[in-house]
N, C-alpha and C. Protein backbone atom coordinates (compact mmCIF):
# COMPACT_ATOMS: atom_id res chain seq x y z
N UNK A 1 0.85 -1.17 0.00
CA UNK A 1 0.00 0.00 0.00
C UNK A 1 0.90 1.24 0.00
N UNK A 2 0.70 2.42 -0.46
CA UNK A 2 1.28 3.65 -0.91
C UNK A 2 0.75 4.17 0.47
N UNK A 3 2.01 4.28 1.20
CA UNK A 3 1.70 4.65 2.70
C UNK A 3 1.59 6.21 2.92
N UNK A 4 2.17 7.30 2.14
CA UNK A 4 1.59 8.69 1.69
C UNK A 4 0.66 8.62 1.24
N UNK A 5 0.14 7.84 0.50
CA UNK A 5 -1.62 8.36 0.07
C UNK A 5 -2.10 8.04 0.88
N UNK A 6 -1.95 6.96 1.69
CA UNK A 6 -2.84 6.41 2.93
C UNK A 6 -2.98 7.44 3.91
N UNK A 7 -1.85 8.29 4.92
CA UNK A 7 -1.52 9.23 5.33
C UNK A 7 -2.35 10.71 4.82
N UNK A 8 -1.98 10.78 3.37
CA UNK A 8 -3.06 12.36 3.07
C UNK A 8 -4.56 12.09 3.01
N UNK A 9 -4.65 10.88 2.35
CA UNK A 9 -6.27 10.55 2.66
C UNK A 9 -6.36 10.10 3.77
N UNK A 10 -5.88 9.88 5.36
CA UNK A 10 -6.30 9.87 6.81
C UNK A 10 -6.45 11.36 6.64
N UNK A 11 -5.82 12.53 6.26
CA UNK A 11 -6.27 14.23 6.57
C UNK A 11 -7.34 14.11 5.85
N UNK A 12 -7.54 13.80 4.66
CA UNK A 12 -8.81 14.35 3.66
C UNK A 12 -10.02 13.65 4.65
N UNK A 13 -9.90 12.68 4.93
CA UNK A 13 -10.89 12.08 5.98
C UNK A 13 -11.52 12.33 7.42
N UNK A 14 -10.05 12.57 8.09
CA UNK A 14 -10.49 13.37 9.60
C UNK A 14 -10.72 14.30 9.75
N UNK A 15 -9.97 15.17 8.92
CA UNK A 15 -10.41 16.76 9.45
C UNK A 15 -11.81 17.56 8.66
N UNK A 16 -12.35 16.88 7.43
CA UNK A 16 -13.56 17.38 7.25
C UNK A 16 -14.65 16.66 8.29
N UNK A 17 -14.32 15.51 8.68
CA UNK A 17 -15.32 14.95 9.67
C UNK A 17 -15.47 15.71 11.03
N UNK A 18 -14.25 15.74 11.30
CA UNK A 18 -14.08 16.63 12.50
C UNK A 18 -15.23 17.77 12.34
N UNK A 19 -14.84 18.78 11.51
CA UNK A 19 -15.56 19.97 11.27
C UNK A 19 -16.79 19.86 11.10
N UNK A 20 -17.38 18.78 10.63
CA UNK A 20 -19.02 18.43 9.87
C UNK A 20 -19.37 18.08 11.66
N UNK A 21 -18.77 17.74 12.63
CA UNK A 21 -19.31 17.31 13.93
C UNK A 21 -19.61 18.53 14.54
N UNK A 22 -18.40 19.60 13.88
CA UNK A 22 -18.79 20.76 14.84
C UNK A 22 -20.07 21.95 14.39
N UNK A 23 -20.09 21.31 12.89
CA UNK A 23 -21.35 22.26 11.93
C UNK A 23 -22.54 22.21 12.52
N UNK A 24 -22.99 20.51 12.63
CA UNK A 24 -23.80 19.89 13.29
C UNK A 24 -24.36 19.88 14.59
N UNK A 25 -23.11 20.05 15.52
CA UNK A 25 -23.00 20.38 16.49
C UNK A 25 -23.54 21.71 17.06
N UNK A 26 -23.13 22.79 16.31
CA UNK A 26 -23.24 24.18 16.38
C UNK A 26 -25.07 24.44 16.38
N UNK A 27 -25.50 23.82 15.54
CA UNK A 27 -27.08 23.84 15.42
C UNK A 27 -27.45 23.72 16.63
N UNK A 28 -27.17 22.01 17.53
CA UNK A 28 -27.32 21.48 18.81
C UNK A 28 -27.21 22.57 19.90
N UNK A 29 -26.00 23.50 19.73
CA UNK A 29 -25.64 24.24 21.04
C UNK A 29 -26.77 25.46 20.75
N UNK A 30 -27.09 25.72 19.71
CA UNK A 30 -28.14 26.73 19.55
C UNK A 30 -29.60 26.21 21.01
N UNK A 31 -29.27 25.40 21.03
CA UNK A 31 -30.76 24.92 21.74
C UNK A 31 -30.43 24.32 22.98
N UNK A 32 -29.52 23.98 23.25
CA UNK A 32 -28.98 23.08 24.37
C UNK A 32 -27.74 24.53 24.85
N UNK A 33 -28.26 24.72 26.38
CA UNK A 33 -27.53 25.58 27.00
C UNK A 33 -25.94 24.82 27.86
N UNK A 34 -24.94 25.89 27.68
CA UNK A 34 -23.58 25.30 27.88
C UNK A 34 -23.65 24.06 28.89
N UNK A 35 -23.92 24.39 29.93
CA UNK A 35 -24.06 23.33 31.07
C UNK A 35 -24.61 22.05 30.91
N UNK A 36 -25.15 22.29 29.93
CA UNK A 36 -25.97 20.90 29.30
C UNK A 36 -25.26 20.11 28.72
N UNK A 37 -24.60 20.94 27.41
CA UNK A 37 -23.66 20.44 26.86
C UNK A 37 -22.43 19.88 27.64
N UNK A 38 -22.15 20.28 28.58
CA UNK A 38 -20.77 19.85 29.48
C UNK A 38 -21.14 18.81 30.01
N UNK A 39 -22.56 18.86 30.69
CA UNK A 39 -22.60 17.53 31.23
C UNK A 39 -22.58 16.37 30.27
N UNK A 40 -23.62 16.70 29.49
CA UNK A 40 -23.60 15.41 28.49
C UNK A 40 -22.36 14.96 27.84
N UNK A 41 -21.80 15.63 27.83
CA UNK A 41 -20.01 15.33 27.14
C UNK A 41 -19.30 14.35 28.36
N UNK A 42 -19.23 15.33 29.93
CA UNK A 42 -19.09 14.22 31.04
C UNK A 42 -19.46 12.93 31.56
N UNK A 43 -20.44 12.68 31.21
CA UNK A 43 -21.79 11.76 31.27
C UNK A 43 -21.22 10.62 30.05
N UNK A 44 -21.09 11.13 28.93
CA UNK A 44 -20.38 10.26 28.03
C UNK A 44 -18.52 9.87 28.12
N UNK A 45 -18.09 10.65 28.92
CA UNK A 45 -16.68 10.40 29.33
C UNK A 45 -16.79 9.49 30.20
N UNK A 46 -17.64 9.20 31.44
CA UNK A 46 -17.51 7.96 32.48
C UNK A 46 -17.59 7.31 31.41
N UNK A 47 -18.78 7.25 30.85
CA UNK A 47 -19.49 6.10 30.69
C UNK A 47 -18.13 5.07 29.72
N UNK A 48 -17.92 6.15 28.65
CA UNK A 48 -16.96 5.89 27.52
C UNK A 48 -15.45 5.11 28.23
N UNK A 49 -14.69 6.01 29.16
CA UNK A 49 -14.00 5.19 30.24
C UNK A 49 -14.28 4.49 30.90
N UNK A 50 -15.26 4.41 31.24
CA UNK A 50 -15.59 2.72 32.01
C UNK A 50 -16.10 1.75 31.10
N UNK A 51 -15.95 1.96 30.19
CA UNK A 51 -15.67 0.45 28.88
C UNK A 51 -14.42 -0.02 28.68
N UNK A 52 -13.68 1.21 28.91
CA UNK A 52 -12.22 1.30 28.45
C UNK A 52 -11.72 0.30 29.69
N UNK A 53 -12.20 0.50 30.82
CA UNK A 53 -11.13 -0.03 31.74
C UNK A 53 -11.76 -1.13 32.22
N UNK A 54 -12.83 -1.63 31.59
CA UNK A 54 -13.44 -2.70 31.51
C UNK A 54 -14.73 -2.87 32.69
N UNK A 55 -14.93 -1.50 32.71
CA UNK A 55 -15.86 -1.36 33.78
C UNK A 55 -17.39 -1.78 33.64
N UNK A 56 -17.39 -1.33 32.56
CA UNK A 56 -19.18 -1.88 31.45
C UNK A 56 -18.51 -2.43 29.67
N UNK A 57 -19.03 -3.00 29.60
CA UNK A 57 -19.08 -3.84 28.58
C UNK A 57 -20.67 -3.80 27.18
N UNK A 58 -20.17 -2.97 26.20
CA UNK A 58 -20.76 -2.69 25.34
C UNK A 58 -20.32 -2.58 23.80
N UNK A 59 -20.86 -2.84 22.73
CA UNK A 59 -20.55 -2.21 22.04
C UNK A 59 -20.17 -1.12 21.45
N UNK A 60 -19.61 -0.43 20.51
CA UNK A 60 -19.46 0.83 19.95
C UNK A 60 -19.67 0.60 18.34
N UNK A 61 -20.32 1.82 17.95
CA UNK A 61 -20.89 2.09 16.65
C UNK A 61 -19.50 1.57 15.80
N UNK A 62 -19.06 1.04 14.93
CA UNK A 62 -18.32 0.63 14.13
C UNK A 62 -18.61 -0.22 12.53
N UNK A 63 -17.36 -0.03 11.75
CA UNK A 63 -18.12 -0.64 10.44
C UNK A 63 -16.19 -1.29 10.04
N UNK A 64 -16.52 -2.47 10.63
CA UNK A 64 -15.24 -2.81 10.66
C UNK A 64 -15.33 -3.99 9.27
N UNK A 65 -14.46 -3.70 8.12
CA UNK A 65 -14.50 -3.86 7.16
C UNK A 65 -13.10 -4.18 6.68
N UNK A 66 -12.78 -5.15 5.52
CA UNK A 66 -11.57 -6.05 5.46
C UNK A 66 -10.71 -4.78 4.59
N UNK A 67 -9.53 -4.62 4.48
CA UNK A 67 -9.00 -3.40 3.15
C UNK A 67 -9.50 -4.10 1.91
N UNK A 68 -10.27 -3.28 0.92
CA UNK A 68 -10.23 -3.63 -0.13
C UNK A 68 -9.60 -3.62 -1.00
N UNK A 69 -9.54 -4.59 -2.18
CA UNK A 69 -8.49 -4.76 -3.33
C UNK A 69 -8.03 -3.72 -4.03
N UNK A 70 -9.11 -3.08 -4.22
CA UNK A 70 -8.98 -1.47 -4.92
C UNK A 70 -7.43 -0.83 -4.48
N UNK A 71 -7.37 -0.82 -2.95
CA UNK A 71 -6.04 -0.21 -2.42
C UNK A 71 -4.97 -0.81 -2.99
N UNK A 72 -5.24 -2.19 -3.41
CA UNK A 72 -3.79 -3.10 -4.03
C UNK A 72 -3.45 -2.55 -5.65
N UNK A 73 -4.86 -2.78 -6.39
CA UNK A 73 -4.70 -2.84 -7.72
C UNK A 73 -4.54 -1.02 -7.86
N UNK A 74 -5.11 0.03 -7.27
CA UNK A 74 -5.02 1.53 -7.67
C UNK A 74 -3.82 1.92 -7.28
N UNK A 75 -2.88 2.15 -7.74
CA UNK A 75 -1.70 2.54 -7.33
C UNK A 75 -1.91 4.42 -6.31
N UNK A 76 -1.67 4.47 -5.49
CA UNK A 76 -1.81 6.16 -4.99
C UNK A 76 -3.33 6.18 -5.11
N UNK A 77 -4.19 6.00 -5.44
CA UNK A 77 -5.70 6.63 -5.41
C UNK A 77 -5.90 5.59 -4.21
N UNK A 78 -6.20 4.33 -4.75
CA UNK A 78 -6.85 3.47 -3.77
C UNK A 78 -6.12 4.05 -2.40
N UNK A 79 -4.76 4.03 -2.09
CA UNK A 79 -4.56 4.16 -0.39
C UNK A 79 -5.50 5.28 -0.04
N UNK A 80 -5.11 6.51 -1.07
CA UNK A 80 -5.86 7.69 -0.86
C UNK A 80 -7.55 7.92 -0.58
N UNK A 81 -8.20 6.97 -1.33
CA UNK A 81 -9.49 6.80 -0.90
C UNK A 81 -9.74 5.81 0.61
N UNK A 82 -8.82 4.68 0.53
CA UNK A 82 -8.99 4.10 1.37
C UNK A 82 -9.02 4.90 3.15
N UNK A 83 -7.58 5.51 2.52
CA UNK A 83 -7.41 6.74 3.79
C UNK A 83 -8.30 7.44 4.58
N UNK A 84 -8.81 8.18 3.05
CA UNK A 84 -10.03 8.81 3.61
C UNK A 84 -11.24 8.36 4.19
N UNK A 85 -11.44 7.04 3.99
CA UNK A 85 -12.57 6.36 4.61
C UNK A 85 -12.24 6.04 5.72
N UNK A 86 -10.89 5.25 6.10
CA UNK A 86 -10.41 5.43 7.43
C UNK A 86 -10.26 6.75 8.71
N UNK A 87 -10.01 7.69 7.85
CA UNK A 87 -10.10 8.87 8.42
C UNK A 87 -11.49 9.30 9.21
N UNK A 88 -12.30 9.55 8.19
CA UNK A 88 -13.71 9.37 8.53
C UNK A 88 -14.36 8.60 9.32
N UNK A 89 -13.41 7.55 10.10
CA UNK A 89 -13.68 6.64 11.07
C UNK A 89 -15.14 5.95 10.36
N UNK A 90 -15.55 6.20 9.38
CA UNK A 90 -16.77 5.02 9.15
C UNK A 90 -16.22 3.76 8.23
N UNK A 91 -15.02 3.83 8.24
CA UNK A 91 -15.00 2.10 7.56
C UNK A 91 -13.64 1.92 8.11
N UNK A 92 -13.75 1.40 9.74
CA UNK A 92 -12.69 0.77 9.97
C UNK A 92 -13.12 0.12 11.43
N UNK A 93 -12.10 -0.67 11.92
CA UNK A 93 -12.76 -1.56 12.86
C UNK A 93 -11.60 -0.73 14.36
N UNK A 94 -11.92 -0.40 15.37
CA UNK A 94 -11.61 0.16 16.31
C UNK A 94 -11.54 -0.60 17.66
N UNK A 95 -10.42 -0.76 18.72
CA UNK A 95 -10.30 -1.60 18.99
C UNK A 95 -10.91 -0.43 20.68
N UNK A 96 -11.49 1.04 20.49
CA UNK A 96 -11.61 1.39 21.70
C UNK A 96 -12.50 2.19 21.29
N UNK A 97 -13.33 3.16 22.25
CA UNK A 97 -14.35 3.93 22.21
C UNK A 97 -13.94 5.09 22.51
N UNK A 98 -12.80 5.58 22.54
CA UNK A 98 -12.29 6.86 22.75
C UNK A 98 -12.65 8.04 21.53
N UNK A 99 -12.70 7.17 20.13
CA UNK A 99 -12.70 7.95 19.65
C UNK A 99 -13.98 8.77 19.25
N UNK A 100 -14.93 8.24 20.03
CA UNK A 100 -16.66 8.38 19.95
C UNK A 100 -16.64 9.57 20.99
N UNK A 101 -15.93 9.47 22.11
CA UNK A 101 -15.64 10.33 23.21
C UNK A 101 -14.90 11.93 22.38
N UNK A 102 -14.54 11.66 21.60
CA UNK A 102 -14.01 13.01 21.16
C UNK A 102 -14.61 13.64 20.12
N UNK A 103 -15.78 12.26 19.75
CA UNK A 103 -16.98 12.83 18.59
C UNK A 103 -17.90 13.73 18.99
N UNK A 104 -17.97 13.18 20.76
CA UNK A 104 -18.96 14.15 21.32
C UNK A 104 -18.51 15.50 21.58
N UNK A 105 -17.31 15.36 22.27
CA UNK A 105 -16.74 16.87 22.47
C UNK A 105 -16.58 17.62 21.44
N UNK A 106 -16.14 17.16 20.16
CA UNK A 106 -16.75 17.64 19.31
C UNK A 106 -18.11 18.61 19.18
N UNK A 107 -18.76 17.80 19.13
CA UNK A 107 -20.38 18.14 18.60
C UNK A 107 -20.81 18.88 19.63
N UNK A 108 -20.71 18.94 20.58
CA UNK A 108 -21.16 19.37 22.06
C UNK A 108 -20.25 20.96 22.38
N UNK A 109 -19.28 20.24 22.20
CA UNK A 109 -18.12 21.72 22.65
C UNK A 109 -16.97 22.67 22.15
N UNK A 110 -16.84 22.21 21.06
CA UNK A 110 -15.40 22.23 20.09
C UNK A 110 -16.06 23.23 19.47
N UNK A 111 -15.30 24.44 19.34
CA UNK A 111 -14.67 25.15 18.43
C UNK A 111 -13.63 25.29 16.98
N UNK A 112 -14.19 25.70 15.87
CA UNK A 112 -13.39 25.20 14.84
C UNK A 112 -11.86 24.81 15.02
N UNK A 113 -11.28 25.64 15.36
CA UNK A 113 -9.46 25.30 15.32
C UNK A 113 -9.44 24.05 15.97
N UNK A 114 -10.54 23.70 16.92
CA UNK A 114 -9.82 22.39 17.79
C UNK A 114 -10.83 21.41 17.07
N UNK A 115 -11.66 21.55 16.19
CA UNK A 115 -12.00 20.49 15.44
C UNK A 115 -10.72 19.83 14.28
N UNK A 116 -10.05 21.14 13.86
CA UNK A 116 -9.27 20.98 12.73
C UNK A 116 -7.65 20.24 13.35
N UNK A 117 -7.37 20.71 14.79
CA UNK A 117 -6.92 19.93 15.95
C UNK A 117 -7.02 18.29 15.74
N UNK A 118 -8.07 18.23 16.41
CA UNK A 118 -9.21 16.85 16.40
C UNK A 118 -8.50 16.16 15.13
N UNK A 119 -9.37 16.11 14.36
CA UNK A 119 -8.76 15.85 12.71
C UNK A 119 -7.60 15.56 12.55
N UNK A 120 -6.90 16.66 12.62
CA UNK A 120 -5.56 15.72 12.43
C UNK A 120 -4.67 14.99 13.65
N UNK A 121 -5.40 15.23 14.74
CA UNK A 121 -5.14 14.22 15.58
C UNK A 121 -5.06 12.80 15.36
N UNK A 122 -6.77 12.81 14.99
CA UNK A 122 -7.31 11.55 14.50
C UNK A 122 -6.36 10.88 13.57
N UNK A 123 -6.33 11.43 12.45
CA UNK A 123 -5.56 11.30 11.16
C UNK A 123 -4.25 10.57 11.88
N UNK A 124 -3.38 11.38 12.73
CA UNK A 124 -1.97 10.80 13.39
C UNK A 124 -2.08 9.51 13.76
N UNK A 125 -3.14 9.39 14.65
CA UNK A 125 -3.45 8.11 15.91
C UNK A 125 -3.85 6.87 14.48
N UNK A 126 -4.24 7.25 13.56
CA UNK A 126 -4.53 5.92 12.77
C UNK A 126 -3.56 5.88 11.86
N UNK A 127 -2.72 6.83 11.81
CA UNK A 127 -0.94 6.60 10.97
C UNK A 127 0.13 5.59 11.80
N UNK A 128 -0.05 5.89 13.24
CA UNK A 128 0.54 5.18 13.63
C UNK A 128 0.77 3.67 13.63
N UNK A 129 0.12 2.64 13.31
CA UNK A 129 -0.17 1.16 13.75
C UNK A 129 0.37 0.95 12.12
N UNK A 130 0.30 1.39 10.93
CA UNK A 130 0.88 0.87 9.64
C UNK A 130 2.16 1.29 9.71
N UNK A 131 2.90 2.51 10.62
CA UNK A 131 3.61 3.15 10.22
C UNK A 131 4.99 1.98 11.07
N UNK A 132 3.91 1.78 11.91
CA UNK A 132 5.12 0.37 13.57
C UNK A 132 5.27 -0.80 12.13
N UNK A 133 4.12 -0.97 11.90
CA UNK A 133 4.02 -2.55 10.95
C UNK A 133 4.89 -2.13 10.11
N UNK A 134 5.37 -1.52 9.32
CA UNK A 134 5.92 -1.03 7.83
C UNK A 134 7.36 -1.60 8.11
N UNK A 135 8.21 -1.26 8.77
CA UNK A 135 9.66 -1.62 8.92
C UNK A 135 9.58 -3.49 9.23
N UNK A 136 8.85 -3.70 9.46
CA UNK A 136 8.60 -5.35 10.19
C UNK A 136 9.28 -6.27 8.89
N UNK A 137 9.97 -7.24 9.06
CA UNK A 137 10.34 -8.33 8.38
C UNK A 137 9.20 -8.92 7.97
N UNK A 138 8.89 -9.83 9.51
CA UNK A 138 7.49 -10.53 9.28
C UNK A 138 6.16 -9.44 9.85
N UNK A 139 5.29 -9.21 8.67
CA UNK A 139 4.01 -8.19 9.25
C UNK A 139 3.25 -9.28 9.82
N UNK A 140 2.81 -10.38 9.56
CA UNK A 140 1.90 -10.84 10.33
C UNK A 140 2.11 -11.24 11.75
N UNK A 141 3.41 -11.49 12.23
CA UNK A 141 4.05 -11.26 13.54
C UNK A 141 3.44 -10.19 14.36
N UNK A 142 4.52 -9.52 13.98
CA UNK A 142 4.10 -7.90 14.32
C UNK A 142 2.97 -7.38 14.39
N UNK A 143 2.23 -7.69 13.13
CA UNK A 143 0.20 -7.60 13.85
C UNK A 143 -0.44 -8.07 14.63
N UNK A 144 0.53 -9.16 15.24
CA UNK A 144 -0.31 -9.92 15.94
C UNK A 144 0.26 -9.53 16.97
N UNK A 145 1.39 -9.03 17.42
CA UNK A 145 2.08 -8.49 18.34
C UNK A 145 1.42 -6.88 18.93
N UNK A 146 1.17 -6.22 17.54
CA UNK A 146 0.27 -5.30 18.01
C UNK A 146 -0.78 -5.31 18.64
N UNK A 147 -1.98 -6.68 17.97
CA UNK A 147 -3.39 -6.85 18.57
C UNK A 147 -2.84 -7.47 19.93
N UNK A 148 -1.94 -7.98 20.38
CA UNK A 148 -1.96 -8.49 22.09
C UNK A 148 -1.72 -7.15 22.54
N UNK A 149 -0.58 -6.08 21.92
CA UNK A 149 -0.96 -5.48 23.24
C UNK A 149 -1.76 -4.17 23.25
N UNK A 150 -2.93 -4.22 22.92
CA UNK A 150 -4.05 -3.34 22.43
C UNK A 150 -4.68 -3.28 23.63
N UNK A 151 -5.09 -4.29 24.82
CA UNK A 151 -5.78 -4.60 25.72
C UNK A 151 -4.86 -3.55 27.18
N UNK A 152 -3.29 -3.92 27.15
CA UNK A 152 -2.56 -2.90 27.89
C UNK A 152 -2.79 -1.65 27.59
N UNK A 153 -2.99 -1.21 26.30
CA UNK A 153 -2.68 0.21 25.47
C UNK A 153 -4.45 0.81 26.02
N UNK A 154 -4.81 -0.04 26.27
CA UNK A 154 -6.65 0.53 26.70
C UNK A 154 -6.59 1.31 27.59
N UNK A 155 -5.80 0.61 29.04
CA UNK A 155 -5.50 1.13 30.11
C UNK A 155 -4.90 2.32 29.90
N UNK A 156 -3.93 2.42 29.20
CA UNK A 156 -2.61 3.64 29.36
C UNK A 156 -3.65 4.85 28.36
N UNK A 157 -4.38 4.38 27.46
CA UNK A 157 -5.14 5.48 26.41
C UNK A 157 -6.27 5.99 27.73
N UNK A 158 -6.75 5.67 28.17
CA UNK A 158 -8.07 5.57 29.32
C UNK A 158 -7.49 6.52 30.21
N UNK A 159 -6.17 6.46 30.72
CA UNK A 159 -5.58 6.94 32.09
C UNK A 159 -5.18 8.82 30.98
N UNK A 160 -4.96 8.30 29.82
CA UNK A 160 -4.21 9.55 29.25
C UNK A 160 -5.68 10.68 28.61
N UNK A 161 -6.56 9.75 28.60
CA UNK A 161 -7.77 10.97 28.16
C UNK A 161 -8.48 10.97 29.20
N UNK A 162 -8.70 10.86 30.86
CA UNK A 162 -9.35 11.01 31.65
C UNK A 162 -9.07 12.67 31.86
N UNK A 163 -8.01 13.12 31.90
CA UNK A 163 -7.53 13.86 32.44
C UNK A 163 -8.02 15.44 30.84
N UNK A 164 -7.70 15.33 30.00
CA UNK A 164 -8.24 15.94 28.83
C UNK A 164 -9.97 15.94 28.70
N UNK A 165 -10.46 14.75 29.39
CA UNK A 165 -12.08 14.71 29.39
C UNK A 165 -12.33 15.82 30.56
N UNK A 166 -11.79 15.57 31.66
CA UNK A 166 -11.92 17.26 32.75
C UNK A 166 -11.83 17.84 32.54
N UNK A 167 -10.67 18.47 31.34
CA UNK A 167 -10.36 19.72 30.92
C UNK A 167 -11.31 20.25 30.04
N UNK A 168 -11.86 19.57 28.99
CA UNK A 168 -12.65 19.31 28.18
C UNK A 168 -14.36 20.03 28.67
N UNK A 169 -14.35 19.45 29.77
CA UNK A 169 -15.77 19.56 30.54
C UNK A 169 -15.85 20.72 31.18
N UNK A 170 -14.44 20.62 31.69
CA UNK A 170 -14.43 22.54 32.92
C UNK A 170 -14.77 23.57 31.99
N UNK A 171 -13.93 23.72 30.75
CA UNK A 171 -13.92 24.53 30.54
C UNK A 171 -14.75 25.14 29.39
């Protein structure tokens, strides 16, 4: 896979999504007064961290879907579309609910720059896991090395956005 197209289509993907949460969003805050919005963002941070740390046990909205061939046979387009669908978080399979947690703050509380923030946040956090695999001799090792320790990485992601979900909420 053409790991730069994959990469610019994760931006073409996250950061218009990002922004479409906060468009959307913006309507919502028209009607829903700040405090409302904070709580409900808080309210979805337990809840969202206590899946994480295995506190409740639920699903999360996902559309976890195999890479398609397209990415093999399109040289540069396919990663690039593929990207962008990944980006967009609607066609990929997610191994945590964090990132639903920042859909809300989003929609609820975010201001453009920190949507466009958001976005390419997003975009980073899903560069990373092809970018570990890429140097690998054996990738299917190494993927599998990744998916074991996804379950540790819950904990340490959980402990690292508790603290951004307060900030998030105070302010």
């Amino acid at each position: 896979m053409d790991t730069a197209g994959f990469i610019a289509g994760l931006l073409l993907g996250a950061v218009p999504a990002a922004l479409a949460f906060v468009v959307v969003g913006s309507v919502a805050r028209t009607v829903l007064p700040a405090p409302a919005c904070q709580a409900l963002t808080g309210l979805a941070a337990v809840v969202l961290l206590a899946r994480e740390l295995g506190l409740l046990a639920f699903p999360v909205p996902q559309n976890a879907r195999l890479v398609p061939q397209l990415v093999a046979f399109t040289p540069v387009w396919g990663a690039v579309r593929f990207g962008a669908e990944m980006g967009t978080g609607m066609r990929t399979y997610s191994p945590t609910g964090l990132p639903h947690l920042v859909a809300v703050a989003l929609f609820l509380l975010a201001s453009w720059p920190e949507a466009l923030w958001a976005g390419a946040g997003f975009a980073l956090g899903r560069t990373l896991p092809p970018l570990v695999l890429l140097p690998a001799r054996d990738r299917r090792r190494a993927d599998r090395a990744l998916d074991s320790a996804v379950p540790a990485l819950a904990w340490l992601f959980a402990l690292l956005m508790a603290p951004l979900a307060a900030i998030l909420v105070a302010t």
